[in-house]
N, C-alpha and C. Protein backbone atom coordinates (compact mmCIF):
# COMPACT_ATOMS: atom_id res chain seq x y z
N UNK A 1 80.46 -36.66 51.86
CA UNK A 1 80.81 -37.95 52.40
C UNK A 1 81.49 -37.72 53.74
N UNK A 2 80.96 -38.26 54.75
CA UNK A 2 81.62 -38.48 55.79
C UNK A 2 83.13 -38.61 56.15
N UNK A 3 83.91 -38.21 56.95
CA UNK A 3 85.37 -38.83 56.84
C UNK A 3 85.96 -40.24 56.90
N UNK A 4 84.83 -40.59 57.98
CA UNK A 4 84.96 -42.30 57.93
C UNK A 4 84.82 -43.26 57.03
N UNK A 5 83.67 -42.82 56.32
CA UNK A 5 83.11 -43.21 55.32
C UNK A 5 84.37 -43.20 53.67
N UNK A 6 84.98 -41.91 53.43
CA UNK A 6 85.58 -41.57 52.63
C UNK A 6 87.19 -42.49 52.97
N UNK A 7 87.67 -42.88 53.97
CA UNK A 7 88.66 -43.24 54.48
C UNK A 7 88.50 -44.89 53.99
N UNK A 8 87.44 -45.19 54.76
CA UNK A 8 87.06 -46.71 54.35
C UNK A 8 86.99 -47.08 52.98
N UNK A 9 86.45 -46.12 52.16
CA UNK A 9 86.86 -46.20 50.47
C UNK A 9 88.00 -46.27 50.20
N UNK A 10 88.83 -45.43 50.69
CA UNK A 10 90.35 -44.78 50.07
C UNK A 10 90.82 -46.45 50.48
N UNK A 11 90.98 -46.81 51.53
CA UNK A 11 91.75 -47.90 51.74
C UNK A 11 91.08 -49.25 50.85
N UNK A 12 89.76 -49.38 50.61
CA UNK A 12 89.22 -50.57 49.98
C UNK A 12 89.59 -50.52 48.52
N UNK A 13 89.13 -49.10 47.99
CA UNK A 13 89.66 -48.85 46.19
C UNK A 13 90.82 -48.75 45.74
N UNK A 14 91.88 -48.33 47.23
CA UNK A 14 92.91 -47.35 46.50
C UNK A 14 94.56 -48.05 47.00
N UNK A 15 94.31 -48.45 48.46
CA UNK A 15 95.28 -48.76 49.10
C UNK A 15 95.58 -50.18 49.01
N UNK A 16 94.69 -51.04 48.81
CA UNK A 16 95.12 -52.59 48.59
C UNK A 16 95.65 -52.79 47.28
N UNK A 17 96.82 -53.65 47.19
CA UNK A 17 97.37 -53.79 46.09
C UNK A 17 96.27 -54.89 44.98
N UNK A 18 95.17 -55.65 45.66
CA UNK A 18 94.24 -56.48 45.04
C UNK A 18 93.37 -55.61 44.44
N UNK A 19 92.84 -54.39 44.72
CA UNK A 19 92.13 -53.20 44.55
C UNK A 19 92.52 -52.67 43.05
N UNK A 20 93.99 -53.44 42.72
CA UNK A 20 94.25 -52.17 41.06
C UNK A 20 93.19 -53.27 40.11
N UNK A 21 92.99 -52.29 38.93
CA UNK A 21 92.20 -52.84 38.27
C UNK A 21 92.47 -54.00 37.89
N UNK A 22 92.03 -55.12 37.29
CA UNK A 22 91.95 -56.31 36.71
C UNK A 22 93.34 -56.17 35.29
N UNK A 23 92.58 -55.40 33.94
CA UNK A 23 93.57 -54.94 33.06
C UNK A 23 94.56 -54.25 33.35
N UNK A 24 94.71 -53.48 34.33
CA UNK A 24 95.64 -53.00 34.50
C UNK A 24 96.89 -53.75 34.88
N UNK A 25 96.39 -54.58 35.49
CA UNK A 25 97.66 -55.50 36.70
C UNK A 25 97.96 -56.68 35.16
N UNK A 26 97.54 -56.99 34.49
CA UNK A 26 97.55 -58.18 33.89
C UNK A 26 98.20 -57.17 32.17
N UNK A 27 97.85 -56.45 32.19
CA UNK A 27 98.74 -55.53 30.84
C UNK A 27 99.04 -54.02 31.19
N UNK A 28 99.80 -53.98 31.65
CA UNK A 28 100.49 -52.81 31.97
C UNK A 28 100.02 -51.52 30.99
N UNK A 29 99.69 -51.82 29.99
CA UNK A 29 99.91 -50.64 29.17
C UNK A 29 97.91 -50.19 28.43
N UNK A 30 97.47 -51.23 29.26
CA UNK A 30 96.16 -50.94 29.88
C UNK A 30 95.39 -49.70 29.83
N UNK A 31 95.83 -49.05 30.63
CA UNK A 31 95.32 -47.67 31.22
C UNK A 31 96.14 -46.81 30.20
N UNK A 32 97.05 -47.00 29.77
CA UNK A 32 97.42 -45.69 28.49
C UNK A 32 96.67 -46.08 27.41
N UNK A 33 96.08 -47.17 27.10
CA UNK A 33 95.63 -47.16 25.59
C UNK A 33 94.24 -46.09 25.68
N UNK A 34 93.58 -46.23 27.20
CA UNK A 34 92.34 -45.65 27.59
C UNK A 34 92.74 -43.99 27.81
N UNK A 35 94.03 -43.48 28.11
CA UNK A 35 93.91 -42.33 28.43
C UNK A 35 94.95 -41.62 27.79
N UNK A 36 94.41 -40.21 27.58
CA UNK A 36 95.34 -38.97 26.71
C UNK A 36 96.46 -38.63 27.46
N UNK A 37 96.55 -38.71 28.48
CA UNK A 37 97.97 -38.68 29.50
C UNK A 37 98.01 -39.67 30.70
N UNK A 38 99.05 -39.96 30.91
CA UNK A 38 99.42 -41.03 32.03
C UNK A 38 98.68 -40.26 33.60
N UNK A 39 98.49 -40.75 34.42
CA UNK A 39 98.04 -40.20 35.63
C UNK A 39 98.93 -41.14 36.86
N UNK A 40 99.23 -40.51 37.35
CA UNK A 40 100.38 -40.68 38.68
C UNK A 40 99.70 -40.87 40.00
N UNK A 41 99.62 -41.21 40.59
CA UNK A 41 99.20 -41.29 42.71
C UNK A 41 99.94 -40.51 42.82
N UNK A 42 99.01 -39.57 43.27
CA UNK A 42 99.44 -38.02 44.53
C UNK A 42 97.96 -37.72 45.29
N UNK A 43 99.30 -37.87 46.41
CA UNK A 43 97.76 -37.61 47.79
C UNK A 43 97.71 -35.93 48.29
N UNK A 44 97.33 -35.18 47.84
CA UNK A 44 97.53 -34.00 48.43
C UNK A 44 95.76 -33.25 48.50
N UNK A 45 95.37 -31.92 49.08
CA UNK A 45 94.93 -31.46 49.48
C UNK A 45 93.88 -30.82 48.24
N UNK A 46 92.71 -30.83 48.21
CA UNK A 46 92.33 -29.92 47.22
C UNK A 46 90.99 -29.38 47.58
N UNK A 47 90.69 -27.90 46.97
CA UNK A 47 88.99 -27.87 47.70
C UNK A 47 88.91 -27.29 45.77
N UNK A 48 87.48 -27.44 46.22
CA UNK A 48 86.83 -26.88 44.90
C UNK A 48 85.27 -26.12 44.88
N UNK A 49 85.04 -25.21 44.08
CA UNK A 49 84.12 -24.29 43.77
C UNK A 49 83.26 -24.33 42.78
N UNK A 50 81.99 -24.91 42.52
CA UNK A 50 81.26 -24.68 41.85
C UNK A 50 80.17 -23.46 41.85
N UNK A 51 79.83 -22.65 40.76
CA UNK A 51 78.46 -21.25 40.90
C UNK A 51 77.63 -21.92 40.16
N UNK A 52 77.57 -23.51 39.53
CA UNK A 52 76.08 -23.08 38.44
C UNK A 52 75.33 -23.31 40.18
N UNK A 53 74.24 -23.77 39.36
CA UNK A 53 72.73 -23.40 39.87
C UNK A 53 73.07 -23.10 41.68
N UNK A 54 73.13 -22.10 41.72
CA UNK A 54 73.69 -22.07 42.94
C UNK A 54 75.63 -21.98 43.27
N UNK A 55 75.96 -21.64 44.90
CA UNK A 55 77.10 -22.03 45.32
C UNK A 55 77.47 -23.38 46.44
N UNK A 56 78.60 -23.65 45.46
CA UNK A 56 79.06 -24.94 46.20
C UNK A 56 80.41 -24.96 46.30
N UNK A 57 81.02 -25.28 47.43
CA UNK A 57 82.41 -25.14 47.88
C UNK A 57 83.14 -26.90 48.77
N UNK A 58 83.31 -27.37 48.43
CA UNK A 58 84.02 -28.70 48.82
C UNK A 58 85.14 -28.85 48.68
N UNK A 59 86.13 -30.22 49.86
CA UNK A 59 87.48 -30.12 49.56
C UNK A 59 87.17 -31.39 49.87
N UNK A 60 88.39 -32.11 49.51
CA UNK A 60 88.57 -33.60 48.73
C UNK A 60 90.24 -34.01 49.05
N UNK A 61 90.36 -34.71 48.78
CA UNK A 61 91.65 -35.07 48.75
C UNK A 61 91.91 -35.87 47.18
N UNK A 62 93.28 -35.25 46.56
CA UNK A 62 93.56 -35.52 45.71
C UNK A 62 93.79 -37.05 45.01
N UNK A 63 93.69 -38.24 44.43
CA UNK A 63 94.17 -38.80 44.44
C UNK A 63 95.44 -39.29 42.93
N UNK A 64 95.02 -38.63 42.22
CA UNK A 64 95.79 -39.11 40.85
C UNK A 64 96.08 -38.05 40.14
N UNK A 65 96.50 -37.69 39.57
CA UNK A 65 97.02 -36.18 38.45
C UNK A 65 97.76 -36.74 37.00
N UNK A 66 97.15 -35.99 35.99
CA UNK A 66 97.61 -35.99 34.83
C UNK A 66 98.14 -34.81 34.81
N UNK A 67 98.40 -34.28 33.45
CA UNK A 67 98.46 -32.76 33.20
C UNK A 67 96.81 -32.73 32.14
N UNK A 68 96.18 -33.73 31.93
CA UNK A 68 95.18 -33.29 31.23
C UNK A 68 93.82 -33.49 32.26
N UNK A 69 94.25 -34.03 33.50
CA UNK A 69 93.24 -34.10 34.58
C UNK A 69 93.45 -34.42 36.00
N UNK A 70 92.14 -35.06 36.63
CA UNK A 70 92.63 -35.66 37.79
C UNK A 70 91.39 -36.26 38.59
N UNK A 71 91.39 -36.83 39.79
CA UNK A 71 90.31 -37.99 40.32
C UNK A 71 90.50 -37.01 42.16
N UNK A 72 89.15 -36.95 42.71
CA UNK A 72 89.39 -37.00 43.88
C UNK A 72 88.16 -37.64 44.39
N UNK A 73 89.10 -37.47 45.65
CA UNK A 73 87.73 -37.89 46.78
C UNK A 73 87.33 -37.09 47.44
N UNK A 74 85.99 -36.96 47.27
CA UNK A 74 85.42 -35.68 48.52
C UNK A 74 83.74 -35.74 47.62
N UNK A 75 83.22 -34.68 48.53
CA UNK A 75 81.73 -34.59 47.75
C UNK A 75 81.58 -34.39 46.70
N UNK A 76 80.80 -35.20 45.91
CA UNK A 76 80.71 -35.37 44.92
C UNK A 76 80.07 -34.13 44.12
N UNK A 77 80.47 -33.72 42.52
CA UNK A 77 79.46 -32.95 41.76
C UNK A 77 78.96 -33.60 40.52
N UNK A 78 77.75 -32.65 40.15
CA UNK A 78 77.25 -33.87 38.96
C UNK A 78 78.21 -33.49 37.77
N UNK A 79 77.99 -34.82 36.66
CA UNK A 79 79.18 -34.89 35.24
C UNK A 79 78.40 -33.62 34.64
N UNK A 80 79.36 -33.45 33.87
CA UNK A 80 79.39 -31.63 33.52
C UNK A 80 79.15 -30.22 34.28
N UNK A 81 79.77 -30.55 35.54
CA UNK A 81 79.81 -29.24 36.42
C UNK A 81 81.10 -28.22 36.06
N UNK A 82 81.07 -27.36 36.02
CA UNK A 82 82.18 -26.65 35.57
C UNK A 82 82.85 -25.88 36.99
N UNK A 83 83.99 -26.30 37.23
CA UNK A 83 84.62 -25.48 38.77
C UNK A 83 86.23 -25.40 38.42
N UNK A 84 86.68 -24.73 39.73
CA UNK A 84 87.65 -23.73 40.32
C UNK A 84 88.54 -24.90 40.75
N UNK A 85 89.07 -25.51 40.55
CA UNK A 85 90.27 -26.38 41.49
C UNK A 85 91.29 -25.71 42.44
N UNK A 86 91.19 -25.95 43.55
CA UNK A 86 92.43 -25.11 44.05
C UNK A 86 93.18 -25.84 44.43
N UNK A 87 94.65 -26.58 43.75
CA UNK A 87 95.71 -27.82 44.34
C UNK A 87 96.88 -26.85 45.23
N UNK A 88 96.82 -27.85 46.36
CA UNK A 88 98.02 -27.50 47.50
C UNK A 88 98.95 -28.90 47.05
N UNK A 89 99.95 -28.22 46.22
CA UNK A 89 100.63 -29.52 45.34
C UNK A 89 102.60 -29.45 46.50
N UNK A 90 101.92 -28.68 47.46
CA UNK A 90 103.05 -29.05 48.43
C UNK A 90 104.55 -28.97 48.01
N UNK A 91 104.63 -27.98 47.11
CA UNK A 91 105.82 -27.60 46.81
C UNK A 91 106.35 -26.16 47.01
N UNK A 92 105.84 -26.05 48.08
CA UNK A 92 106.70 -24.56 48.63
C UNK A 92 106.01 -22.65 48.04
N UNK A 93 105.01 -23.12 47.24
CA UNK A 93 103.98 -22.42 45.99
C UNK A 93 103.01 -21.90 46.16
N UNK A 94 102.00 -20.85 46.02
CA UNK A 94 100.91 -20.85 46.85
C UNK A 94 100.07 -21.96 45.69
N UNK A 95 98.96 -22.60 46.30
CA UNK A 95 98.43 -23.52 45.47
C UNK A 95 97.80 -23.17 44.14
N UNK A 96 98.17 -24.29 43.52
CA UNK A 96 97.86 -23.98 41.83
C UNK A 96 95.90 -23.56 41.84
N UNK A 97 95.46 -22.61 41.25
CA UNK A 97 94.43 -22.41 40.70
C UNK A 97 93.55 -22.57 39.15
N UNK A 98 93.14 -23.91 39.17
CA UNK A 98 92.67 -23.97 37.72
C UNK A 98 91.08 -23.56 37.51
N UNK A 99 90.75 -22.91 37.06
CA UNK A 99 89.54 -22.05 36.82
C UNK A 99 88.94 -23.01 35.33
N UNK A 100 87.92 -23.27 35.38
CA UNK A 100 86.80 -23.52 34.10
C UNK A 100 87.47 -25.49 33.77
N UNK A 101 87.50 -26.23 35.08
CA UNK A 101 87.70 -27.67 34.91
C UNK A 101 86.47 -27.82 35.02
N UNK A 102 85.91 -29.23 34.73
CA UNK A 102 84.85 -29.98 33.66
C UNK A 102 84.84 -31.48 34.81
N UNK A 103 83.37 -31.87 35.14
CA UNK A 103 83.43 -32.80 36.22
C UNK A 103 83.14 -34.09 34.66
N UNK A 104 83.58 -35.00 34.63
CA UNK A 104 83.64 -36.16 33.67
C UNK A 104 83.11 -37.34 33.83
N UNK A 105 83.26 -37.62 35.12
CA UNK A 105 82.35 -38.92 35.73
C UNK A 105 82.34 -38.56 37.41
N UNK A 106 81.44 -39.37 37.92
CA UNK A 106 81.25 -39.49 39.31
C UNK A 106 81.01 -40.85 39.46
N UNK A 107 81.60 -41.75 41.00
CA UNK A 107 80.92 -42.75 41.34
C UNK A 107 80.10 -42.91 42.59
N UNK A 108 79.86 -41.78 42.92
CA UNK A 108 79.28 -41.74 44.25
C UNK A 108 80.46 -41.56 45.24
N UNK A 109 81.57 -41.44 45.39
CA UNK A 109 82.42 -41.41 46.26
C UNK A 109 83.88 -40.37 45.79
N UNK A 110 83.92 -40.59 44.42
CA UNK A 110 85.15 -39.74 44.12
C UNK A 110 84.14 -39.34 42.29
N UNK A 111 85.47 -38.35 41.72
CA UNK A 111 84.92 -37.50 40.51
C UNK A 111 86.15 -37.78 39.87
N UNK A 112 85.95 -37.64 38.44
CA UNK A 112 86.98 -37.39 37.76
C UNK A 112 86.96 -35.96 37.22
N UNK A 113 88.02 -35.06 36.51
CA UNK A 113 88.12 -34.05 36.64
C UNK A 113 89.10 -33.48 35.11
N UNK A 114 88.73 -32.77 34.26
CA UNK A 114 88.98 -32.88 32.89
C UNK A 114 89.66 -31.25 33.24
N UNK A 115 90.87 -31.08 33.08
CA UNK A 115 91.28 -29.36 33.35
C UNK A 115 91.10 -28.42 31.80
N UNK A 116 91.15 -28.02 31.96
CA UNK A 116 90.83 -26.61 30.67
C UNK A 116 92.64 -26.48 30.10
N UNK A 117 93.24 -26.07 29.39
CA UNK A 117 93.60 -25.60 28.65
C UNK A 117 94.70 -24.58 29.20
N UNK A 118 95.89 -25.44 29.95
CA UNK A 118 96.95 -24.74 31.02
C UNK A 118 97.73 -24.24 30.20
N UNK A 119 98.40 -23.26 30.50
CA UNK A 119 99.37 -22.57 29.92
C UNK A 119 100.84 -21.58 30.77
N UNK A 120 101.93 -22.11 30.71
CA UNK A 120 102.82 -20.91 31.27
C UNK A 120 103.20 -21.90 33.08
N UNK A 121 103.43 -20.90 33.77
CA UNK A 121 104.04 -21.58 34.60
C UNK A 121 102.96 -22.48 35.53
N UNK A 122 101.57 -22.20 35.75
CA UNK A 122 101.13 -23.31 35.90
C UNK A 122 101.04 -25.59 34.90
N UNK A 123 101.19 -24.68 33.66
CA UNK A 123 101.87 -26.21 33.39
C UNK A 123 102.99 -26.65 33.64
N UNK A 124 103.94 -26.03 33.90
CA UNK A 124 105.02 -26.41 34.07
C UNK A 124 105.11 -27.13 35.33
N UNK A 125 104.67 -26.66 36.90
CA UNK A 125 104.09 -27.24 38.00
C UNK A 125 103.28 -28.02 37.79
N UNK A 126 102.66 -28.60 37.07
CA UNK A 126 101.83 -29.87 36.80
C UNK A 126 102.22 -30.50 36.10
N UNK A 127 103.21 -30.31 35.22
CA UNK A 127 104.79 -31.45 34.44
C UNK A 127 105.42 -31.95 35.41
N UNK A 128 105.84 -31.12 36.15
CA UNK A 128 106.82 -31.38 37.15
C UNK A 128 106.23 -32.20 38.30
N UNK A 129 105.07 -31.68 38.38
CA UNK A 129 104.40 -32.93 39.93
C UNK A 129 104.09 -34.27 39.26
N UNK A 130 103.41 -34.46 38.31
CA UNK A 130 103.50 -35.80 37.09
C UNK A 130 104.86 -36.38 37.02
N UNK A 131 106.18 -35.76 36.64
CA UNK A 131 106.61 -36.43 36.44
C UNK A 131 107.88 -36.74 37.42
N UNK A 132 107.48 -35.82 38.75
CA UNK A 132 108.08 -36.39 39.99
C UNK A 132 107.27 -37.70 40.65
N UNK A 133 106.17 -38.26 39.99
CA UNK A 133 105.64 -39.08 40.68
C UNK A 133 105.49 -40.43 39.68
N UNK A 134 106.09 -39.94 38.52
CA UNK A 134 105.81 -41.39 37.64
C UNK A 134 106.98 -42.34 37.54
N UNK A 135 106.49 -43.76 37.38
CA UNK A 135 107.20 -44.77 37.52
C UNK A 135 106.93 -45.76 36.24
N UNK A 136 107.55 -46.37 36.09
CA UNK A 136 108.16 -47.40 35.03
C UNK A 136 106.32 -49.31 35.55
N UNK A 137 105.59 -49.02 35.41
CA UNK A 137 104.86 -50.13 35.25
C UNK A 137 104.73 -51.20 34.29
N UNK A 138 105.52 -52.05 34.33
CA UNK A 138 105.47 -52.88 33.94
C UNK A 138 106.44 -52.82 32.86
N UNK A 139 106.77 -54.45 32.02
CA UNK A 139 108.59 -54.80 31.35
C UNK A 139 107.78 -54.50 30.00
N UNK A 140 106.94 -53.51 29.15
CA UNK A 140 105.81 -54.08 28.13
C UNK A 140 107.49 -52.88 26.98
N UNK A 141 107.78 -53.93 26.49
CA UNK A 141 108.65 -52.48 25.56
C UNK A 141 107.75 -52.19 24.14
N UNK A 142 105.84 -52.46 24.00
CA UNK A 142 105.29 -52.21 23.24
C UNK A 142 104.86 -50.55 23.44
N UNK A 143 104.89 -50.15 24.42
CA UNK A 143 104.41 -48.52 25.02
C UNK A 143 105.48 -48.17 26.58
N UNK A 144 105.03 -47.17 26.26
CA UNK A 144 105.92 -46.29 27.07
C UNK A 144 105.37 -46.38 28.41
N UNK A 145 106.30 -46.39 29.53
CA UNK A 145 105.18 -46.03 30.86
C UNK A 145 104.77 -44.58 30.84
N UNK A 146 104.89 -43.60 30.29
CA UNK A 146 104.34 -41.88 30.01
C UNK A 146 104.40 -41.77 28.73
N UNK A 147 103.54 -40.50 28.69
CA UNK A 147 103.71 -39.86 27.62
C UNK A 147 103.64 -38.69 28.04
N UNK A 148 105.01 -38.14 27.23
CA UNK A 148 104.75 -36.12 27.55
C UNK A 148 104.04 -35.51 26.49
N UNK A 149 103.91 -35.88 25.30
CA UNK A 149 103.18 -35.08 24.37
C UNK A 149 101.82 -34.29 24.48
């Protein structure tokens, strides 16, 4: 995707506050019933590596992080590609390396991104960037705004 092109998305999907989802804005607790961990907005840097049929090397920009995944924008790969994440999570670190993540969906513009099975001080840097970036959405005292489990 072009830069222009990718920019003009980021601001139409991502940056207008009319842009959050429908359920989301109207029940807060929305997007946790749908997902195994909460996911946070973080804009940072990421490239990635695919070997199947062939080599493929792309960088993206980050937009959301769980500890059980994450969403970017950049060229797209097809659902079930298996790659290399390399996050520049901008904390002073050389960037986190997750080896054997799982492509989950694509929409033509960004991917979602399923990580493998972290352990040791890379989870701990992906606790810590999660939960330097999470916030309290919405008054719902039926669910939690996170979950660490």
């Amino acid at each position: 995707m072009k830069s222009a092109n990718r920019d003009r998305y980021l601001e139409q999907a991502f940056m207008r506050p009319d842009a959050v989802n429908h359920a989301t804005a109207t029940r807060p607790s929305a997007a946790l019933d749908r997902r195994e961990a909460e996911r946070v907005t973080v804009s940072c840097h990421v490239s990635y590596v695919s070997e199947e049929e062939g080599f493929f090397q792309g960088e993206g920009q980050l937009l959301n992080v769980s500890k059980k995944g994450c969403r970017i924008v950049g060229p797209v790969l097809a659902v079930g590609s298996v790659i290399t994440i390399s996050l520049n999570l901008q904390d002073g670190k050389p960037s986190l390396n997750l080896a054997a993540a799982t492509v989950c969906w694509e929409d033509g513009y960004s991917f979602g991104v399923k990580f493998p099975s972290i352990r040791g001080e890379d989870r701990q840097r992906l606790q810590e960037l999660v939960l330097k970036f999470v916030t309290r959405r919405g008054s719902s005292q039926e669910h939690t705004a996170f979950r660490l489990a």
